[in-house]
N, C-alpha and C. Protein backbone atom coordinates (compact mmCIF):
# COMPACT_ATOMS: atom_id res chain seq x y z
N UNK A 1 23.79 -61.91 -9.90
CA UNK A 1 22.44 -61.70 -10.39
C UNK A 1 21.55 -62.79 -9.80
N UNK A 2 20.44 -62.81 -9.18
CA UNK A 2 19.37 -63.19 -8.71
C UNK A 2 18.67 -64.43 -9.61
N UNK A 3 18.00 -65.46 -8.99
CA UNK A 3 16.81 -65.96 -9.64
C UNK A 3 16.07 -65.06 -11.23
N UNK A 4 16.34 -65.89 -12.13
CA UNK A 4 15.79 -65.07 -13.25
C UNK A 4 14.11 -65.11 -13.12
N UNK A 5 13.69 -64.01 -13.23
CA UNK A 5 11.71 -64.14 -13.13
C UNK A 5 11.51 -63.46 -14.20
N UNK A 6 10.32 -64.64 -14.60
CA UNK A 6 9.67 -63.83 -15.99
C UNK A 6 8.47 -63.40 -15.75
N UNK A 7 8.19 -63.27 -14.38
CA UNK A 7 6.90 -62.45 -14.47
C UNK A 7 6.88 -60.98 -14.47
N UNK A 8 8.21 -60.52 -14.32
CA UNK A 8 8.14 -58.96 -14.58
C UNK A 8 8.30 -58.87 -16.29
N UNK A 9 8.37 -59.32 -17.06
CA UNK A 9 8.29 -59.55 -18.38
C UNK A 9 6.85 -58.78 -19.00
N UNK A 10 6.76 -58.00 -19.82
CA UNK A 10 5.65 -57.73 -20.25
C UNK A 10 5.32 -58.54 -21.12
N UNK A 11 3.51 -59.51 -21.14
CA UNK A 11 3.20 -60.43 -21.54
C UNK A 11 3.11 -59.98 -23.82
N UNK A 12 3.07 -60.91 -24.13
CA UNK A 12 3.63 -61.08 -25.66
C UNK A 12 2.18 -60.60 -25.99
N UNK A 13 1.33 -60.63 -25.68
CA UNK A 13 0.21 -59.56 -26.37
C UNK A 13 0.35 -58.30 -26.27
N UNK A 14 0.88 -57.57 -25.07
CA UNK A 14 1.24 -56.32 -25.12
C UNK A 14 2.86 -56.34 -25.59
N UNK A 15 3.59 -56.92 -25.60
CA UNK A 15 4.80 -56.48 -26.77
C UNK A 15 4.33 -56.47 -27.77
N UNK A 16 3.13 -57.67 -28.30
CA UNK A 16 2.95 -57.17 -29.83
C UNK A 16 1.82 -55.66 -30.46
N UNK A 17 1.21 -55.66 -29.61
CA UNK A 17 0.24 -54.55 -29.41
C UNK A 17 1.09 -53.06 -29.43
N UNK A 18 2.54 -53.11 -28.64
CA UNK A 18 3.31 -51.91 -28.40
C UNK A 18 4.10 -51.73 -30.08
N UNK A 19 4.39 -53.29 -30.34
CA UNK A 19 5.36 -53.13 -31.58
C UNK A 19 4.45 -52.66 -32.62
N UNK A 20 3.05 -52.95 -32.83
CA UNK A 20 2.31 -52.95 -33.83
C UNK A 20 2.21 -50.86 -33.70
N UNK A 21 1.63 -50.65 -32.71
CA UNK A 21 1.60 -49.17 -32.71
C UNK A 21 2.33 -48.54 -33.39
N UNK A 22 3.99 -48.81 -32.83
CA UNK A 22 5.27 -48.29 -33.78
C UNK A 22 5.32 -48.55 -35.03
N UNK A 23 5.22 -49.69 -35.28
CA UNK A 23 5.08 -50.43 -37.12
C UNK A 23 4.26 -49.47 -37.50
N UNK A 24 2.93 -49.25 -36.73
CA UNK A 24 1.82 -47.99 -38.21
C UNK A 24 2.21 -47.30 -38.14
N UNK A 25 3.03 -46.24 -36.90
CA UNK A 25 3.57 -44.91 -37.23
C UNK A 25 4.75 -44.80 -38.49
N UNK A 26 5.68 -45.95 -38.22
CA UNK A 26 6.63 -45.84 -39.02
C UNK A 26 6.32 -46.32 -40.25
N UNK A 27 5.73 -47.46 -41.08
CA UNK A 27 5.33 -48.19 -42.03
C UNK A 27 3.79 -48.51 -41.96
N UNK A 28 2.93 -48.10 -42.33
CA UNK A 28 1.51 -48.69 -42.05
C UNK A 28 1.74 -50.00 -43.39
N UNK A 29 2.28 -49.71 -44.12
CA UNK A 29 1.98 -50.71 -44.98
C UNK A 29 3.28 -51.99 -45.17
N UNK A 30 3.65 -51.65 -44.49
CA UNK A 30 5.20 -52.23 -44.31
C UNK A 30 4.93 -53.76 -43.62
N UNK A 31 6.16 -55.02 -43.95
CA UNK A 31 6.08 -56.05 -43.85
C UNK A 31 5.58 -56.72 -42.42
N UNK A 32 5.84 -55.55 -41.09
CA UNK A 32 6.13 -55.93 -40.04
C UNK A 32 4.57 -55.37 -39.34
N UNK A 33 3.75 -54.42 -40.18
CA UNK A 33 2.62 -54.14 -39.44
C UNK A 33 1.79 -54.67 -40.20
N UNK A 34 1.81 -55.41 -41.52
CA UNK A 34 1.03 -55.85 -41.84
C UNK A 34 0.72 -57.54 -41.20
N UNK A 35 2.19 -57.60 -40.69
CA UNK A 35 2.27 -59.37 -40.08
C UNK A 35 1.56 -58.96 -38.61
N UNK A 36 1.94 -57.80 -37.98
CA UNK A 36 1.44 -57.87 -36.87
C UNK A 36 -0.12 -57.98 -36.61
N UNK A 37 -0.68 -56.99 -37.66
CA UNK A 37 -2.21 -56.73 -37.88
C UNK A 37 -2.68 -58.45 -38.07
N UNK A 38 -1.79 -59.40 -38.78
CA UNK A 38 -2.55 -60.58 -39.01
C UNK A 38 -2.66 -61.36 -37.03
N UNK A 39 -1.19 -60.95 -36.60
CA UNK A 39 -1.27 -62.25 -35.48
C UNK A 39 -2.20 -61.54 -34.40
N UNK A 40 -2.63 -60.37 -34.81
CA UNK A 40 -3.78 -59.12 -33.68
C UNK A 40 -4.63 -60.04 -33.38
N UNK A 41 -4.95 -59.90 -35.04
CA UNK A 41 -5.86 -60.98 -35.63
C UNK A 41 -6.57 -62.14 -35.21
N UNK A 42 -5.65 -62.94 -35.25
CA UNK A 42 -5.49 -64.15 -34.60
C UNK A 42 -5.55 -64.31 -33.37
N UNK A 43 -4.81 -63.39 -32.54
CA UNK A 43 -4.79 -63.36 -31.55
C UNK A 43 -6.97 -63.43 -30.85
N UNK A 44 -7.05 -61.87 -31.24
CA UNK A 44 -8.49 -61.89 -31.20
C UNK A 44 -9.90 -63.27 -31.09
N UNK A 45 -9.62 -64.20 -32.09
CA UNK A 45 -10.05 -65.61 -33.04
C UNK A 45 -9.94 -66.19 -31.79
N UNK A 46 -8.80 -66.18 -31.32
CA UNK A 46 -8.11 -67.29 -30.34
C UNK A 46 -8.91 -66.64 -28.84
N UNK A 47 -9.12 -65.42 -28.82
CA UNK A 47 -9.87 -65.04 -27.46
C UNK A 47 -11.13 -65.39 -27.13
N UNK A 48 -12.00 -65.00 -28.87
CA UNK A 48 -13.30 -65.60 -28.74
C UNK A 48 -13.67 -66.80 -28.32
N UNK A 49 -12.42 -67.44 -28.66
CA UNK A 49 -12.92 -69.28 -28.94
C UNK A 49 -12.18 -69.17 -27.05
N UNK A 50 -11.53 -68.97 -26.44
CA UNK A 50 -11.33 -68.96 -25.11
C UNK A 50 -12.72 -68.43 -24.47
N UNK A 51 -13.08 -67.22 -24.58
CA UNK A 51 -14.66 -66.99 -23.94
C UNK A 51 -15.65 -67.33 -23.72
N UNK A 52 -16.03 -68.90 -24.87
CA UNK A 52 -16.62 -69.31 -25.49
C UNK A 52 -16.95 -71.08 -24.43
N UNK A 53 -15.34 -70.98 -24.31
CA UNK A 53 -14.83 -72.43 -23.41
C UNK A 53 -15.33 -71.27 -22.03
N UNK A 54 -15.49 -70.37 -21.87
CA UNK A 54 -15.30 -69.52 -19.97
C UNK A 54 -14.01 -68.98 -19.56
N UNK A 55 -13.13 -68.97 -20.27
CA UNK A 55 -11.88 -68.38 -19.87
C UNK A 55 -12.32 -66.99 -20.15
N UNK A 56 -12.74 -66.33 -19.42
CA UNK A 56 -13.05 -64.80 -19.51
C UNK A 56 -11.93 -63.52 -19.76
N UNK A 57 -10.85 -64.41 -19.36
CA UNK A 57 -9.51 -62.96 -19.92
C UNK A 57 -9.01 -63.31 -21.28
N UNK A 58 -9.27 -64.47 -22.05
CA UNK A 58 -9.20 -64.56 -22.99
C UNK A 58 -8.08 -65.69 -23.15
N UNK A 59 -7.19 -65.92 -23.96
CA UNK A 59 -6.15 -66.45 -24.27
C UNK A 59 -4.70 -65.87 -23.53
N UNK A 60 -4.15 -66.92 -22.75
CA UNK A 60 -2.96 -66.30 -22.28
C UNK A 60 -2.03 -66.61 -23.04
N UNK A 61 -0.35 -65.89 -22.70
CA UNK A 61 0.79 -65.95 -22.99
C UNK A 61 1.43 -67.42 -23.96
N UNK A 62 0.59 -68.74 -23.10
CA UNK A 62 1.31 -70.13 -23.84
C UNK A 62 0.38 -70.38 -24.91
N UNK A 63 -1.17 -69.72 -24.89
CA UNK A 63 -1.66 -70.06 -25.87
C UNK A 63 -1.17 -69.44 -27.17
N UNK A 64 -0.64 -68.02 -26.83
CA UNK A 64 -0.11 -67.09 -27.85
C UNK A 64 0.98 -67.56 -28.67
N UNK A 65 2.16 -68.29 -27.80
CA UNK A 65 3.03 -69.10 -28.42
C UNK A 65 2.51 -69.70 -28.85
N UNK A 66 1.96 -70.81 -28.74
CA UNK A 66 1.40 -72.02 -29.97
C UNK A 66 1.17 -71.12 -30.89
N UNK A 67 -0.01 -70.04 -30.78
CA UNK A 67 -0.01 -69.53 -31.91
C UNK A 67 0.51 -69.18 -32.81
N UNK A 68 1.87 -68.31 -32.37
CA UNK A 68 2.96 -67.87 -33.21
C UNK A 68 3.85 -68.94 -33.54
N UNK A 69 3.72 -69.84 -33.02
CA UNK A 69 4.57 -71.75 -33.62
C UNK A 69 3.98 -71.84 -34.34
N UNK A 70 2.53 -71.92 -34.88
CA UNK A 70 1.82 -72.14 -35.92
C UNK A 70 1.96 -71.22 -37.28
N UNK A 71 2.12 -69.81 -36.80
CA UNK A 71 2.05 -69.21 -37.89
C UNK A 71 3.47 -69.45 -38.55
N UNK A 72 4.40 -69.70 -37.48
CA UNK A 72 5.46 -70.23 -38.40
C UNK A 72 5.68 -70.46 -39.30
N UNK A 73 5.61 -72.33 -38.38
CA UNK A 73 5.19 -73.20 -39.34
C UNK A 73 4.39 -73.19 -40.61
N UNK A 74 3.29 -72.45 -40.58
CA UNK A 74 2.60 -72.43 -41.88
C UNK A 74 3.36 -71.69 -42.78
N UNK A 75 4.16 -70.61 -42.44
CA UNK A 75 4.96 -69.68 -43.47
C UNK A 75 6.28 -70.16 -43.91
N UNK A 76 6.73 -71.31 -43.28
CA UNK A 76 7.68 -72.10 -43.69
C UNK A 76 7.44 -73.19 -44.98
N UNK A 77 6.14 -73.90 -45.02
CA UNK A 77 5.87 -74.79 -45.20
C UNK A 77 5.40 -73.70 -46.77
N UNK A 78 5.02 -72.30 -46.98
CA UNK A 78 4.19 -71.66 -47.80
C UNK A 78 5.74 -71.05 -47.96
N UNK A 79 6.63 -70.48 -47.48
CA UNK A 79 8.43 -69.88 -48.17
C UNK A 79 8.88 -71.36 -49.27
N UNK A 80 8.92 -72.42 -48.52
CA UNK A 80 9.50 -74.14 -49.06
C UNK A 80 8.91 -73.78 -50.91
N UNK A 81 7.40 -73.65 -50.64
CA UNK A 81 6.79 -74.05 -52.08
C UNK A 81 6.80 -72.64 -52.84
N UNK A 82 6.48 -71.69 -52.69
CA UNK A 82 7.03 -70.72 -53.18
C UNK A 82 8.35 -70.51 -54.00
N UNK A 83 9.12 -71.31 -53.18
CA UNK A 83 10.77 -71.34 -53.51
C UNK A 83 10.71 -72.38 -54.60
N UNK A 84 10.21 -73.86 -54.65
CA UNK A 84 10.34 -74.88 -55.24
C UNK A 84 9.11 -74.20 -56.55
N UNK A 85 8.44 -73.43 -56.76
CA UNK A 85 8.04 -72.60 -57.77
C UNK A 85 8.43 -71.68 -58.40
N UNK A 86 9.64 -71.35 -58.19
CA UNK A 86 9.88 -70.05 -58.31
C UNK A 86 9.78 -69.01 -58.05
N UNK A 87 8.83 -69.10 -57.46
CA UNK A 87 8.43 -67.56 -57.10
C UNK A 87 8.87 -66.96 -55.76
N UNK A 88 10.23 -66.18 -56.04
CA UNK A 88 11.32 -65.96 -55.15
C UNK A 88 10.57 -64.99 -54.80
N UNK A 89 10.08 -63.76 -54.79
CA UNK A 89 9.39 -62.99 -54.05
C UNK A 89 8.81 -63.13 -53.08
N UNK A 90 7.91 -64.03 -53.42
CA UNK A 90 6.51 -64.54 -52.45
C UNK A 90 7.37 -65.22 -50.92
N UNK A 91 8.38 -66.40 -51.90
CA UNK A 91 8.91 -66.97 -50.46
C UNK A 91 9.67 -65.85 -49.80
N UNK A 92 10.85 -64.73 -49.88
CA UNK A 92 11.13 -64.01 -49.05
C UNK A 92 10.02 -62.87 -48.03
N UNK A 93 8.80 -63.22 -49.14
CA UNK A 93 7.82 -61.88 -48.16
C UNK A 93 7.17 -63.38 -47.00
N UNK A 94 7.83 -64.17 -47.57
CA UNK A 94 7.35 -65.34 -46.18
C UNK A 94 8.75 -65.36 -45.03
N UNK A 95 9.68 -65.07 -45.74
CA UNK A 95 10.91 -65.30 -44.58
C UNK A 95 10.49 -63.57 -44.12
N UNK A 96 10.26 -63.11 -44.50
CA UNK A 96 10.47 -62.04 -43.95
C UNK A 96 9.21 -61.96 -42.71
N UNK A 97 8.19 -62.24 -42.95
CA UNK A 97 6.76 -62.31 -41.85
C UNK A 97 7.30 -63.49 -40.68
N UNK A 98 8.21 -64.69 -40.98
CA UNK A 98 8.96 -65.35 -40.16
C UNK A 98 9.35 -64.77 -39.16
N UNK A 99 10.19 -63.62 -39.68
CA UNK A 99 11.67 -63.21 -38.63
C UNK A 99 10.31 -62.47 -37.76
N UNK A 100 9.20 -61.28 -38.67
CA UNK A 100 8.81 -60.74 -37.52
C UNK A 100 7.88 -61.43 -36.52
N UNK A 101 7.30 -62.66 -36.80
CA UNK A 101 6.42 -63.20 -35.54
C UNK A 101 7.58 -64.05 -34.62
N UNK A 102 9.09 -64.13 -35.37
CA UNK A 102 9.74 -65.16 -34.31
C UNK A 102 10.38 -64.04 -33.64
N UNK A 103 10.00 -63.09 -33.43
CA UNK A 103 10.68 -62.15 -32.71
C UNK A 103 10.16 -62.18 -31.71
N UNK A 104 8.69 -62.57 -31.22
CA UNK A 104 7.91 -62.43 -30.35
C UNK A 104 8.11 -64.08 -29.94
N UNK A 105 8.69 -64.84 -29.87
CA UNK A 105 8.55 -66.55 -29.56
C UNK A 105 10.02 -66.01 -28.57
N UNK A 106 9.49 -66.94 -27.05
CA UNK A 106 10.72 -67.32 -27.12
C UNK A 106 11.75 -67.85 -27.02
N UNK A 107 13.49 -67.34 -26.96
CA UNK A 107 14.52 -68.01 -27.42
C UNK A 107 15.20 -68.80 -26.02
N UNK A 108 15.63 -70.26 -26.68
CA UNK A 108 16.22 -71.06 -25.87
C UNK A 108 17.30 -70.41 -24.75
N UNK A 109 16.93 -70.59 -23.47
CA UNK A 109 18.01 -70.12 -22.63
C UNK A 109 19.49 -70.77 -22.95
N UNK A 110 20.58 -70.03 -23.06
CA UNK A 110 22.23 -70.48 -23.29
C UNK A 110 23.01 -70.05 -22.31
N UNK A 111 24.19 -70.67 -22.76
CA UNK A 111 25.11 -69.75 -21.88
C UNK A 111 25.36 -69.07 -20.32
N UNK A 112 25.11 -68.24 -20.44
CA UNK A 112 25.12 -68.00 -18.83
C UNK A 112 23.73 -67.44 -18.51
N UNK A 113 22.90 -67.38 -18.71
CA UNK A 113 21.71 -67.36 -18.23
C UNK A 113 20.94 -68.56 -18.05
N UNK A 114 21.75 -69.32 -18.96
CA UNK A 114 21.39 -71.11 -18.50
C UNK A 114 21.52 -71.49 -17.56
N UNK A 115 23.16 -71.24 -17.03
CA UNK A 115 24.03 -71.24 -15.97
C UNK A 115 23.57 -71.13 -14.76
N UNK A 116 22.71 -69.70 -15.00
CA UNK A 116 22.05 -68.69 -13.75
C UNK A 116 20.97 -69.85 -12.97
N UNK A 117 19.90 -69.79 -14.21
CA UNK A 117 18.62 -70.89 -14.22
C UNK A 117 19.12 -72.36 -13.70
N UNK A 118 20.03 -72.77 -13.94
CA UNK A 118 20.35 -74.34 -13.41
C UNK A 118 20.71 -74.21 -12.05
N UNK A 119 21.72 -72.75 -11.73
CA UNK A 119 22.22 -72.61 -10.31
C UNK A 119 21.40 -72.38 -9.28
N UNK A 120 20.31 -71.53 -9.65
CA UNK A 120 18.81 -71.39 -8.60
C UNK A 120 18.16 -72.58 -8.75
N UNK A 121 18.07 -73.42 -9.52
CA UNK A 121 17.54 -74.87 -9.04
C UNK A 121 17.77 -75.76 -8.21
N UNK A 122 19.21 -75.50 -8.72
CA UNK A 122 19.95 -76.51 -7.54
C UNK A 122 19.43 -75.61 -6.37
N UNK A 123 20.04 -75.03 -5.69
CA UNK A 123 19.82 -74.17 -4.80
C UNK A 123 18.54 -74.29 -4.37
N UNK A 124 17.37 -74.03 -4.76
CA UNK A 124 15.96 -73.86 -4.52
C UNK A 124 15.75 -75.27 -4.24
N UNK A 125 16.40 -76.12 -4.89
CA UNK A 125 15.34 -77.66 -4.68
C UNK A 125 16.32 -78.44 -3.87
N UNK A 126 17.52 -77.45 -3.33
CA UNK A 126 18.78 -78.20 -2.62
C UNK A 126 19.21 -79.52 -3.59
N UNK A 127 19.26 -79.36 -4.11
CA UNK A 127 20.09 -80.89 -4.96
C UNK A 127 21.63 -80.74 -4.99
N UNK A 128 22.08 -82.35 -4.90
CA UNK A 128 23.51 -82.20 -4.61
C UNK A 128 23.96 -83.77 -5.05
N UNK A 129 23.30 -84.41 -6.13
CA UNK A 129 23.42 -85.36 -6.68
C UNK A 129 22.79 -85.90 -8.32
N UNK A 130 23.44 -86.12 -8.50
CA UNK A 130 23.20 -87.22 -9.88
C UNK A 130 21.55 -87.01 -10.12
N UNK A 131 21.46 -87.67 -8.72
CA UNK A 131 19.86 -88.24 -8.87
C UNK A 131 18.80 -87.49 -9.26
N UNK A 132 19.64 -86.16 -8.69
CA UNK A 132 18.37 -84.95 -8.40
C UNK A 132 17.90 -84.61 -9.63
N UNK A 133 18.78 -84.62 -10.78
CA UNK A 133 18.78 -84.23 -12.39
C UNK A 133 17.01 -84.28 -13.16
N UNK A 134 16.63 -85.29 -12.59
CA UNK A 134 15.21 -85.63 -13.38
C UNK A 134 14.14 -84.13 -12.67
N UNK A 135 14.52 -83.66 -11.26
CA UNK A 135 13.35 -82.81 -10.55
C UNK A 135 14.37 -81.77 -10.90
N UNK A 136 15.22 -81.69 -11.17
CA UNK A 136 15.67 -80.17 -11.93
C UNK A 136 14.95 -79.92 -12.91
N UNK A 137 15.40 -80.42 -13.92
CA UNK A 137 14.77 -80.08 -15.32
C UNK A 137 13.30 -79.97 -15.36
N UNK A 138 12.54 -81.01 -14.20
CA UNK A 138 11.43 -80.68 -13.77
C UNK A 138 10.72 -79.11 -13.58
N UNK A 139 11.75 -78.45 -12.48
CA UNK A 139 11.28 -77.63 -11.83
C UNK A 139 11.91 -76.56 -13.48
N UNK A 140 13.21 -76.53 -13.97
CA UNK A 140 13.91 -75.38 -15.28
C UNK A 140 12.11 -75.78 -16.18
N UNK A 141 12.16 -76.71 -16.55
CA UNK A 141 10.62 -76.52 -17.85
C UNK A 141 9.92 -75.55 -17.03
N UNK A 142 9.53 -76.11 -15.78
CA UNK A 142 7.97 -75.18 -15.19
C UNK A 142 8.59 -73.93 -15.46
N UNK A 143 9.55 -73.11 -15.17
CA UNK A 143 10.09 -71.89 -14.71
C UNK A 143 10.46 -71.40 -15.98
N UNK A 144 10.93 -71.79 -16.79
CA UNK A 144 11.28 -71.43 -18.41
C UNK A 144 10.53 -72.21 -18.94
N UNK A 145 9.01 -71.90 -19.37
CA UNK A 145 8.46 -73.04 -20.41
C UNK A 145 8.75 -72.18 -21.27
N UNK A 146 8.97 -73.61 -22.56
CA UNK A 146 9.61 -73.24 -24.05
C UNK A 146 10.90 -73.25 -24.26
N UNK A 147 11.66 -72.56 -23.17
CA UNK A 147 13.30 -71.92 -23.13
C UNK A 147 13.94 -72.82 -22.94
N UNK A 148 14.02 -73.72 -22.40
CA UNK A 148 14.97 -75.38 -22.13
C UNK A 148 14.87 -76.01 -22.85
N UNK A 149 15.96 -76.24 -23.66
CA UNK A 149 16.53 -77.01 -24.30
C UNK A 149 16.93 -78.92 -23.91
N UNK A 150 16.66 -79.81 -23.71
CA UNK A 150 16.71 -80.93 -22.88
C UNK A 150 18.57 -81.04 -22.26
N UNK A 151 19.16 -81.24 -24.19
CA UNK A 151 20.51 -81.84 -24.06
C UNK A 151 21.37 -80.76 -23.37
N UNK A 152 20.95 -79.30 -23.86
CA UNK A 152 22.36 -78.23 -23.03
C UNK A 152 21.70 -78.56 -21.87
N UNK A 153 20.82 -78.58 -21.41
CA UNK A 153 20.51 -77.96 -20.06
C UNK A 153 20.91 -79.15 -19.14
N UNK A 154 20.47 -80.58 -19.66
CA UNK A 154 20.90 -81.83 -18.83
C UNK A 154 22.58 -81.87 -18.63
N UNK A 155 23.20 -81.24 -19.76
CA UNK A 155 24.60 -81.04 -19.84
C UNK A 155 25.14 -80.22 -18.83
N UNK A 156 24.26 -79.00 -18.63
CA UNK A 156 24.93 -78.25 -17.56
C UNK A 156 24.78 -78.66 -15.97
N UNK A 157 23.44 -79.50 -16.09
CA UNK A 157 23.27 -80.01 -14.64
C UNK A 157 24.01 -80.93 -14.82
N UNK A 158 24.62 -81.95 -15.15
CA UNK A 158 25.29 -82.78 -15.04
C UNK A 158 26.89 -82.16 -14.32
N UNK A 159 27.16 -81.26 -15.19
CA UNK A 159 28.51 -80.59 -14.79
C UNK A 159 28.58 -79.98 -13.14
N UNK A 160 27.29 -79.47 -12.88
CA UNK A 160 26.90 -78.42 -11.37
C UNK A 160 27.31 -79.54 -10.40
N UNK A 161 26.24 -80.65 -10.82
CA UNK A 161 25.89 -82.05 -9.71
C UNK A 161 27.30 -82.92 -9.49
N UNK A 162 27.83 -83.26 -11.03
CA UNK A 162 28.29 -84.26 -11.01
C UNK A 162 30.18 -84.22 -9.92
């Protein structure tokens, strides 16, 4: 298998835009279109205030993540006290709006797609030493932002190089 590219990836406004469609057909009122309708939402908020600065296409892909890191976070921090109140409901309709915006974040490269990603580095940036380790991980962040992990990934270049 090839260099992994995420630009054939369809960008996380249109996955959420595609998922949200399905959510109203299937549930309009349901946990997962009502979370989506909020991060639309947001999403939207976040375009104006980009148009505003001159970014005319609006908010891209990394701004979207922060976003959905945020909404997280806030629904973590609002499940915590919920829970430490009692009010077990409220915090699961917060784990539950969790799972659906972390569906759209994304997940740390592992395993052998780690593997893949460390082996086209080497390769691409020719490295064949110890040394090279700091402009790897260099070049894995640019190419997977978000997805690299520091310790697996320094772990696996260590193993390729060493």
């Amino acid at each position: 298998m090839g260099q992994l590219d995420q630009t054939t990836l369809p960008t996380i406004r249109k996955r959420i835009c595609d998922t949200l469609t399905a959510a109203e057909l299937a549930a309009p009122n349901g946990v997962q279109a009502q979370t989506l309708r909020l991060i639309k939402c947001a999403m939207s908020d976040r375009d104006v205030s980009a148009r505003s600065r001159g970014e005319c296409a609006g908010c891209d892909d990394t701004d979207i993540q922060k976003l959905l890191a945020t909404m997280v976070a806030q629904r973590e921090v609002s499940a915590r006290e919920y829970s430490d109140a009692g009010r077990i409901s409220d915090a699961e309709r917060e784990q539950d709006e969790i799972e659906v915006i972390d569906a759209f974040l994304p997940k740390p490269l592992q395993g052998e797609a780690l593997s893949e990603a460390v082996a086209a580095v080497i390769v691409d940036l020719e490295a064949s030493r110890l040394k090279d380790i700091g402009r790897c991980m260099t070049a894995l962040r640019e190419r997977f932002p978000d997805q690299i992990e520091c310790g697996s990934a320094g772990k696996v270049l260590r193993m390729a190089l060493g």
